[in-house]
PDB file of N, CA and C in Angstrom:
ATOM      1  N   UNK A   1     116.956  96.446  23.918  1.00  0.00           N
ATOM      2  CA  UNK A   1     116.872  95.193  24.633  1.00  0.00           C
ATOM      3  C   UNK A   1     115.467  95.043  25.208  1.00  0.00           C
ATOM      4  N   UNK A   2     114.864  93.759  25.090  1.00  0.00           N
ATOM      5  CA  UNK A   2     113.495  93.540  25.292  1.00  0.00           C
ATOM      6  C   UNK A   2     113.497  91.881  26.340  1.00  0.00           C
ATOM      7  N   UNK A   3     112.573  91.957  26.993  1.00  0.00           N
ATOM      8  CA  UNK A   3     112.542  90.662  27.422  1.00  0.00           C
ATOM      9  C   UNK A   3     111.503  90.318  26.715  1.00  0.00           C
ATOM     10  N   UNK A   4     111.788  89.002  26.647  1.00  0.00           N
ATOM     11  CA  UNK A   4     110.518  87.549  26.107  1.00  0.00           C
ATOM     12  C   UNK A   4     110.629  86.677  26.252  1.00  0.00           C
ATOM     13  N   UNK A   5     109.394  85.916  26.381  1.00  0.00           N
ATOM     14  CA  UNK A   5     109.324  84.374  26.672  1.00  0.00           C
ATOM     15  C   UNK A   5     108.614  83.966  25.628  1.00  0.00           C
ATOM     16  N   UNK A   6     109.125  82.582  25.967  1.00  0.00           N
ATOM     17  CA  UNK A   6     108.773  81.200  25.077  1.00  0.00           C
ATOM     18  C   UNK A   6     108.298  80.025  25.370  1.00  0.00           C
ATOM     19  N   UNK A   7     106.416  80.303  25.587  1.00  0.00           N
ATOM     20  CA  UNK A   7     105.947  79.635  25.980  1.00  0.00           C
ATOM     21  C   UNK A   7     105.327  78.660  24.719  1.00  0.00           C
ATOM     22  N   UNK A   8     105.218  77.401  25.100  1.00  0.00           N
ATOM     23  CA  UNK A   8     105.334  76.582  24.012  1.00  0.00           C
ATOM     24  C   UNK A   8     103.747  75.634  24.494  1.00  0.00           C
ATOM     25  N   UNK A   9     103.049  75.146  23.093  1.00  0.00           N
ATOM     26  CA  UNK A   9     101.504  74.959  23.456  1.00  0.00           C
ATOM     27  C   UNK A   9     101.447  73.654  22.463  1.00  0.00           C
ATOM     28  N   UNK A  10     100.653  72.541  22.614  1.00  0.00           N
ATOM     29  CA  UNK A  10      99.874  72.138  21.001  1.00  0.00           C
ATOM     30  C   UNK A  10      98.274  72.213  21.567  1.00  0.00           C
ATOM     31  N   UNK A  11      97.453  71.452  21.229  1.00  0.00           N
ATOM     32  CA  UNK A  11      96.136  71.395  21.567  1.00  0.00           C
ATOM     33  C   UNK A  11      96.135  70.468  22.784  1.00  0.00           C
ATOM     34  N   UNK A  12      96.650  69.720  23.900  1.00  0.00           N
ATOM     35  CA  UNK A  12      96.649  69.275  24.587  1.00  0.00           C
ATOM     36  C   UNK A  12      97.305  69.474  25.914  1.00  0.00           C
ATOM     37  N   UNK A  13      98.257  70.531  25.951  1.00  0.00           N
ATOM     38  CA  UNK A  13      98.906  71.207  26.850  1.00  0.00           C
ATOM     39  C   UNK A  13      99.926  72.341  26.417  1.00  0.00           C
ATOM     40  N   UNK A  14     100.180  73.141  28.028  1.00  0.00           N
ATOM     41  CA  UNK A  14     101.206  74.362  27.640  1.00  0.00           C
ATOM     42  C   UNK A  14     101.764  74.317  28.570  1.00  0.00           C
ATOM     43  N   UNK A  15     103.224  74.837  27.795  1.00  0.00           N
ATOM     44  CA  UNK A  15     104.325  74.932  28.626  1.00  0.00           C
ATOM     45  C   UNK A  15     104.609  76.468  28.850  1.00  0.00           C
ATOM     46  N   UNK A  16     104.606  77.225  29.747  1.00  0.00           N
ATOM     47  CA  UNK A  16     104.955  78.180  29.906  1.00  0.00           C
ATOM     48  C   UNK A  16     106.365  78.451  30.384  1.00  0.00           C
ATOM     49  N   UNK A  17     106.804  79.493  29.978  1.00  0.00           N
ATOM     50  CA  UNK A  17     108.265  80.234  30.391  1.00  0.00           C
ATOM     51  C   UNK A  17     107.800  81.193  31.363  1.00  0.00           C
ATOM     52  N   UNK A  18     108.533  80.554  32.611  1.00  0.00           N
ATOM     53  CA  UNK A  18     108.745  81.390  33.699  1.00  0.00           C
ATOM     54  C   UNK A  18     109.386  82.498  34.012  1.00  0.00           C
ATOM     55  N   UNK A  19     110.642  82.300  32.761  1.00  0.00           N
ATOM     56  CA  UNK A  19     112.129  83.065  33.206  1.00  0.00           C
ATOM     57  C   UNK A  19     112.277  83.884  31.413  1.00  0.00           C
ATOM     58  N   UNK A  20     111.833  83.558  30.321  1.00  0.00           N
ATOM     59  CA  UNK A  20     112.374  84.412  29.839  1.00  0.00           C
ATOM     60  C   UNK A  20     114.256  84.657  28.969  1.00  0.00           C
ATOM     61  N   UNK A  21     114.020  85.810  28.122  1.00  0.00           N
ATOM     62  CA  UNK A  21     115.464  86.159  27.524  1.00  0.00           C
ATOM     63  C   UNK A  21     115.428  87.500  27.537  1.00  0.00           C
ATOM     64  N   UNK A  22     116.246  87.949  27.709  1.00  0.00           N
ATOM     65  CA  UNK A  22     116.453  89.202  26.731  1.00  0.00           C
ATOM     66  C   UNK A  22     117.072  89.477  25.605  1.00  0.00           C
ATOM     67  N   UNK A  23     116.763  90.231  24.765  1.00  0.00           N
ATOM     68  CA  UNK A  23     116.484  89.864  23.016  1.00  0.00           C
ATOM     69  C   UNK A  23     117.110  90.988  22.813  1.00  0.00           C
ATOM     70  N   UNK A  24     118.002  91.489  21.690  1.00  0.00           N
ATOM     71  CA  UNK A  24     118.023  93.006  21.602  1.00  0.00           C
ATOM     72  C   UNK A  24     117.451  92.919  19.603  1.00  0.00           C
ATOM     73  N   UNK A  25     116.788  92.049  19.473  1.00  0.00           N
ATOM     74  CA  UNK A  25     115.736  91.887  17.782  1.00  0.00           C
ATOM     75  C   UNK A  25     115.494  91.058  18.187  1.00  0.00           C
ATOM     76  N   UNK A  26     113.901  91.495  16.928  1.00  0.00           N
ATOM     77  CA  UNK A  26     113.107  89.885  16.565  1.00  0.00           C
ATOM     78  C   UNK A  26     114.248  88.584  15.909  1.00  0.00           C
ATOM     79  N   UNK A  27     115.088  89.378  15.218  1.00  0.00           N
ATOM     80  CA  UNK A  27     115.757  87.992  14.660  1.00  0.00           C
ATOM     81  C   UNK A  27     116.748  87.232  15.662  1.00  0.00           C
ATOM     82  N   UNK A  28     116.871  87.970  16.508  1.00  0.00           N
ATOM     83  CA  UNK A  28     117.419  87.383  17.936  1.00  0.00           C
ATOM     84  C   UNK A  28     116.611  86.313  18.500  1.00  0.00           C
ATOM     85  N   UNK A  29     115.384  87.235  18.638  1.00  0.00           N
ATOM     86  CA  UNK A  29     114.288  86.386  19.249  1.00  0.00           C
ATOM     87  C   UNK A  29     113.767  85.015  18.032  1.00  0.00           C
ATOM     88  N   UNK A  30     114.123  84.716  17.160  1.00  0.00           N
ATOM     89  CA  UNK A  30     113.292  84.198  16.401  1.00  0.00           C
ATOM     90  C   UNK A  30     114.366  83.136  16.547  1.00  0.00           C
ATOM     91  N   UNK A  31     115.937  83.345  16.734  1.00  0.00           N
ATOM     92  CA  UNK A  31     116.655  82.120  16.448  1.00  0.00           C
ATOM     93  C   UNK A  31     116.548  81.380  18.079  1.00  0.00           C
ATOM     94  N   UNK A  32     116.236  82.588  18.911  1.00  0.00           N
ATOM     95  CA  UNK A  32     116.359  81.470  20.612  1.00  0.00           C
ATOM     96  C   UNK A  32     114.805  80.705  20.318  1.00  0.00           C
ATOM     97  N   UNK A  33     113.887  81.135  19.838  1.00  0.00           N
ATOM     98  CA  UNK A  33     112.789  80.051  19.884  1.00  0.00           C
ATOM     99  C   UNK A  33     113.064  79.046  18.630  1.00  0.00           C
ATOM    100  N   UNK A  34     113.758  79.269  17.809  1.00  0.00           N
ATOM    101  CA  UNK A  34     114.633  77.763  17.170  1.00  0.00           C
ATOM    102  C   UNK A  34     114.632  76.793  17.985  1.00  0.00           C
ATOM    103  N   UNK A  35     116.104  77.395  19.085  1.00  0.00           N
ATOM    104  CA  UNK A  35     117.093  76.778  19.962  1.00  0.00           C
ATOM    105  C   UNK A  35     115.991  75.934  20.900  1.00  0.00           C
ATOM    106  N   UNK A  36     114.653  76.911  21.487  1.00  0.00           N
ATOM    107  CA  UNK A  36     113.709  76.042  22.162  1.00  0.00           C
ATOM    108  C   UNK A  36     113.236  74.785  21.422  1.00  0.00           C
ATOM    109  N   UNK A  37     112.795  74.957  20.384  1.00  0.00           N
ATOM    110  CA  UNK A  37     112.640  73.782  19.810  1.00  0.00           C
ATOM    111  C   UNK A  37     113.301  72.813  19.678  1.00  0.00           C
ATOM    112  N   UNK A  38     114.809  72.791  18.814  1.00  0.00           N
ATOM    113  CA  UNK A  38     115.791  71.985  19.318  1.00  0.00           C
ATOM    114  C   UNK A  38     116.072  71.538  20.707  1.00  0.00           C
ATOM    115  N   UNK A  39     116.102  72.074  21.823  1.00  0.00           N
ATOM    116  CA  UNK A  39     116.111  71.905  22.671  1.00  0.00           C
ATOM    117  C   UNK A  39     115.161  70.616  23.008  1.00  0.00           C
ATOM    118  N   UNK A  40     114.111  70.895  22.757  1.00  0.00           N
ATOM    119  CA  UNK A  40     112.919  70.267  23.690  1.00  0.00           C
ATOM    120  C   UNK A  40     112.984  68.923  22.989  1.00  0.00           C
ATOM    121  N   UNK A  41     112.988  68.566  21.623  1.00  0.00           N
ATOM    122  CA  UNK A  41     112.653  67.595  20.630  1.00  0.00           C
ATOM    123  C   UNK A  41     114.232  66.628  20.943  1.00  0.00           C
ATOM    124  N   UNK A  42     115.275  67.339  21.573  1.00  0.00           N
ATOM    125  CA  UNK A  42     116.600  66.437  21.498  1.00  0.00           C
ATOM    126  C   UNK A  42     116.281  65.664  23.200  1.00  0.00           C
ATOM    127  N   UNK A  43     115.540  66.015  23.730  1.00  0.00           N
ATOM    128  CA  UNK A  43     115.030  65.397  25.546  1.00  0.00           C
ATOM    129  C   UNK A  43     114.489  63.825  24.967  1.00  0.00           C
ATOM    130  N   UNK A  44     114.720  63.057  25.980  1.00  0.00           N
ATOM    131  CA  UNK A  44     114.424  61.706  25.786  1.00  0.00           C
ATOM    132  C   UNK A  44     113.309  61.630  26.333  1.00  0.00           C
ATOM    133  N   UNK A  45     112.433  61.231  25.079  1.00  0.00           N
ATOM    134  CA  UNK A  45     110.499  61.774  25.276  1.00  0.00           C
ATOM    135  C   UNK A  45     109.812  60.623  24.054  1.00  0.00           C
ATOM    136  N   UNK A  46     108.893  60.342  24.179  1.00  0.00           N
ATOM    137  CA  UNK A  46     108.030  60.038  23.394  1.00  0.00           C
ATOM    138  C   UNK A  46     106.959  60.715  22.712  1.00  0.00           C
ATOM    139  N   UNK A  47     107.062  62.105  22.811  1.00  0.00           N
ATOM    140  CA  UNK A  47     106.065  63.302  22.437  1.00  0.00           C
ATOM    141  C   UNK A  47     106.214  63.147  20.789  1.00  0.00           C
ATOM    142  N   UNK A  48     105.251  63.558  20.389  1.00  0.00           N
ATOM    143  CA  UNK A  48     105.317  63.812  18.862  1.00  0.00           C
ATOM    144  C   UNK A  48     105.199  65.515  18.912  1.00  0.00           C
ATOM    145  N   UNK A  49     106.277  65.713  18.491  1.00  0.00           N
ATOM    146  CA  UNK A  49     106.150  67.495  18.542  1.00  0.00           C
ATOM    147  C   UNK A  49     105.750  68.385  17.465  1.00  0.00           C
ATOM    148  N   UNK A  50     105.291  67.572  16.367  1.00  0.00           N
ATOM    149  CA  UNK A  50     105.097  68.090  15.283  1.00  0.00           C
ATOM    150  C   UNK A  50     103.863  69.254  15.413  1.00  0.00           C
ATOM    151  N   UNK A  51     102.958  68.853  16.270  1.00  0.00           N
ATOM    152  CA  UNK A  51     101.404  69.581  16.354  1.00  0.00           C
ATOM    153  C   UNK A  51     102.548  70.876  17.615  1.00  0.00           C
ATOM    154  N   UNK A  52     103.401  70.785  18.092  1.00  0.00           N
ATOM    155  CA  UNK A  52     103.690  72.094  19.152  1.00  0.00           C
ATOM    156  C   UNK A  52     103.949  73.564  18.178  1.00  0.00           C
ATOM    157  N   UNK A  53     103.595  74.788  19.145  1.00  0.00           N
ATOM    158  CA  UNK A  53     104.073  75.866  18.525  1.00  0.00           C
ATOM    159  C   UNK A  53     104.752  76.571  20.114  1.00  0.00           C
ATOM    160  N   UNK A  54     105.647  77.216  19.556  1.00  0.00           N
ATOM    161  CA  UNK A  54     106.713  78.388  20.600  1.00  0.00           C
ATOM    162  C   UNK A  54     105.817  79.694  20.331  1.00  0.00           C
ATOM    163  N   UNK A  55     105.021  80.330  21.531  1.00  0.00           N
ATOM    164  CA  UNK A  55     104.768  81.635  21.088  1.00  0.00           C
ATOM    165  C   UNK A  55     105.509  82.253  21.692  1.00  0.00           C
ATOM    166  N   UNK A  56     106.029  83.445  21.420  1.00  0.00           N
ATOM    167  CA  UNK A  56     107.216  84.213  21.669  1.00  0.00           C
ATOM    168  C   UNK A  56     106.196  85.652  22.068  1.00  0.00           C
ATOM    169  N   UNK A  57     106.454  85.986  23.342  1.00  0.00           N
ATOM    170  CA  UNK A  57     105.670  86.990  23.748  1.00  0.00           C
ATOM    171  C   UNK A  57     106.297  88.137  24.703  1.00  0.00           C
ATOM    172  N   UNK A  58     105.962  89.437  24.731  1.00  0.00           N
ATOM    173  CA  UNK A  58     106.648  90.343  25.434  1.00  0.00           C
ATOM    174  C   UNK A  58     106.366  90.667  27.280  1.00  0.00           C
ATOM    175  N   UNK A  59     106.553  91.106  27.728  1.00  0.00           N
ATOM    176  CA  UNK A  59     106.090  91.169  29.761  1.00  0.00           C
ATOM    177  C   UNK A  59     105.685  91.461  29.693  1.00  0.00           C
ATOM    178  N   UNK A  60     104.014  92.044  28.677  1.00  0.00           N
ATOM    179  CA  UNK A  60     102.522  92.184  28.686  1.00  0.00           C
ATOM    180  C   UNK A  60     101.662  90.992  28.329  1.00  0.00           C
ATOM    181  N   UNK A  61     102.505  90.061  27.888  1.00  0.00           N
ATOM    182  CA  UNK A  61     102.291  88.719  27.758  1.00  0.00           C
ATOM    183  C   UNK A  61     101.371  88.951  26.010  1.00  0.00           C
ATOM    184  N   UNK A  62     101.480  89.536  25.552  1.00  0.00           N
ATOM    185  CA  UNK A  62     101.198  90.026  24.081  1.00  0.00           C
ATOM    186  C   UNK A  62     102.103  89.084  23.249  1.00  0.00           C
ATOM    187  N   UNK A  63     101.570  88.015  22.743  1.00  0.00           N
ATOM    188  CA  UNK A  63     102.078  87.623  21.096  1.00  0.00           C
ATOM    189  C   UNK A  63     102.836  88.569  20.326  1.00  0.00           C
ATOM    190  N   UNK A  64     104.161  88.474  19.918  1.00  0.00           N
ATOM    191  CA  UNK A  64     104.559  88.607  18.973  1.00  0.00           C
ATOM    192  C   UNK A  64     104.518  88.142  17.970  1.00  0.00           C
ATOM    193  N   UNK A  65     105.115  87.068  18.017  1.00  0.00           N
ATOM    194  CA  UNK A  65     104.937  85.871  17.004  1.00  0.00           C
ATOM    195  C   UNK A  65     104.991  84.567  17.350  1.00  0.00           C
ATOM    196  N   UNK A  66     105.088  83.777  16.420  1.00  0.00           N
ATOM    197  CA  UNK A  66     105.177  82.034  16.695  1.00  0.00           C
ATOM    198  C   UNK A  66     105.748  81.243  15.707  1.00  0.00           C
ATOM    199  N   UNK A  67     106.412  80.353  16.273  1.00  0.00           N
ATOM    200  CA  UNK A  67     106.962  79.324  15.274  1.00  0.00           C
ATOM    201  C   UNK A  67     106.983  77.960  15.546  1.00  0.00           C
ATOM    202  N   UNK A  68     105.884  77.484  14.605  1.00  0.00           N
ATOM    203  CA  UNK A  68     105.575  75.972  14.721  1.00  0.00           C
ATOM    204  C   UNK A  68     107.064  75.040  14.542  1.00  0.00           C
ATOM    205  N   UNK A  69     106.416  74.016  15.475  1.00  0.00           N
ATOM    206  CA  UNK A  69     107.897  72.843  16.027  1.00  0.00           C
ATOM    207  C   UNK A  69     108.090  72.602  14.410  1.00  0.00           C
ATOM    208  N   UNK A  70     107.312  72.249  13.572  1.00  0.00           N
ATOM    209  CA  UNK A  70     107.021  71.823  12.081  1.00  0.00           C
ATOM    210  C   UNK A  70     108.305  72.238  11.233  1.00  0.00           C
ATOM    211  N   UNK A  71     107.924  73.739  11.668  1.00  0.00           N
ATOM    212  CA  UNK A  71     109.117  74.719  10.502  1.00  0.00           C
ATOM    213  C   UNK A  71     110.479  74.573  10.994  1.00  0.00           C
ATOM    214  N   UNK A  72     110.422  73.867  12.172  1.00  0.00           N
ATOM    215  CA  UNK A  72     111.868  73.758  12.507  1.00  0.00           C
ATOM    216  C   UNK A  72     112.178  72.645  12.517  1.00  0.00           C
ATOM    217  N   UNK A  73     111.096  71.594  12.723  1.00  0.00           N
ATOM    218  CA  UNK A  73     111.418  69.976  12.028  1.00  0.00           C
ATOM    219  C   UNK A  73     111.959  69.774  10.792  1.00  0.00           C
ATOM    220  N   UNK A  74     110.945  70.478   9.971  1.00  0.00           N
ATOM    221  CA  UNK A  74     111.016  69.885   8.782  1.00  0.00           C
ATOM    222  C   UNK A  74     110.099  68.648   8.432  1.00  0.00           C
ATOM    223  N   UNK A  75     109.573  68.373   7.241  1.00  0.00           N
ATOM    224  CA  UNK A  75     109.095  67.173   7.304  1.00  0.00           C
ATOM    225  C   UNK A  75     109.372  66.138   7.314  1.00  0.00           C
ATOM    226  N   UNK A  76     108.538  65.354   7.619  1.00  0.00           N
ATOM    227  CA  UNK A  76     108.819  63.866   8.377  1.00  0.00           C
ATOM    228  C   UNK A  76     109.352  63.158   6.634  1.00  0.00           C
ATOM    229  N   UNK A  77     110.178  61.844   6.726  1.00  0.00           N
ATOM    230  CA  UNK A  77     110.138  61.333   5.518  1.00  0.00           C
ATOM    231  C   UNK A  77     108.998  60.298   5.355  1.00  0.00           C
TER     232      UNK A  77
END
């Protein structure tokens, strides 16, 4: 079991995670920064989220990985 956050960025601002999950895998961790995405894109917003990415990082604040809003959009038609 690991904690991580999912702080979420594009070139114009960042959202940081204050609070975090605890994960017991990356593939754990990889489907809650899905869920962030879904999450954020279903809020009644005018953002274009396509340019956002979720970096998923450990309580050294070290990158693991990332997953662009994109790959979880899908493309636009």
């Amino acid at each position: 079991m690991t904690q991580v956050y999912f702080h979420c960025s594009n070139s114009r601002e960042v959202r940081v995670d204050q609070f975090g999950a605890v994960v017991s895998s990356l593939a754990e961790a990889r489907d809650r920064a899905a869920c962030v995405v879904r999450s954020l894109i279903m809020e009644q917003s005018t953002e274009d989220w396509r340019d956002w990415v979720v970096h998923v990082s450990d309580d050294f604040d070290e990158e693991i990985f990332e997953v662009s809003f994109s790959s979880v959009l899908g493309k636009p038609n």
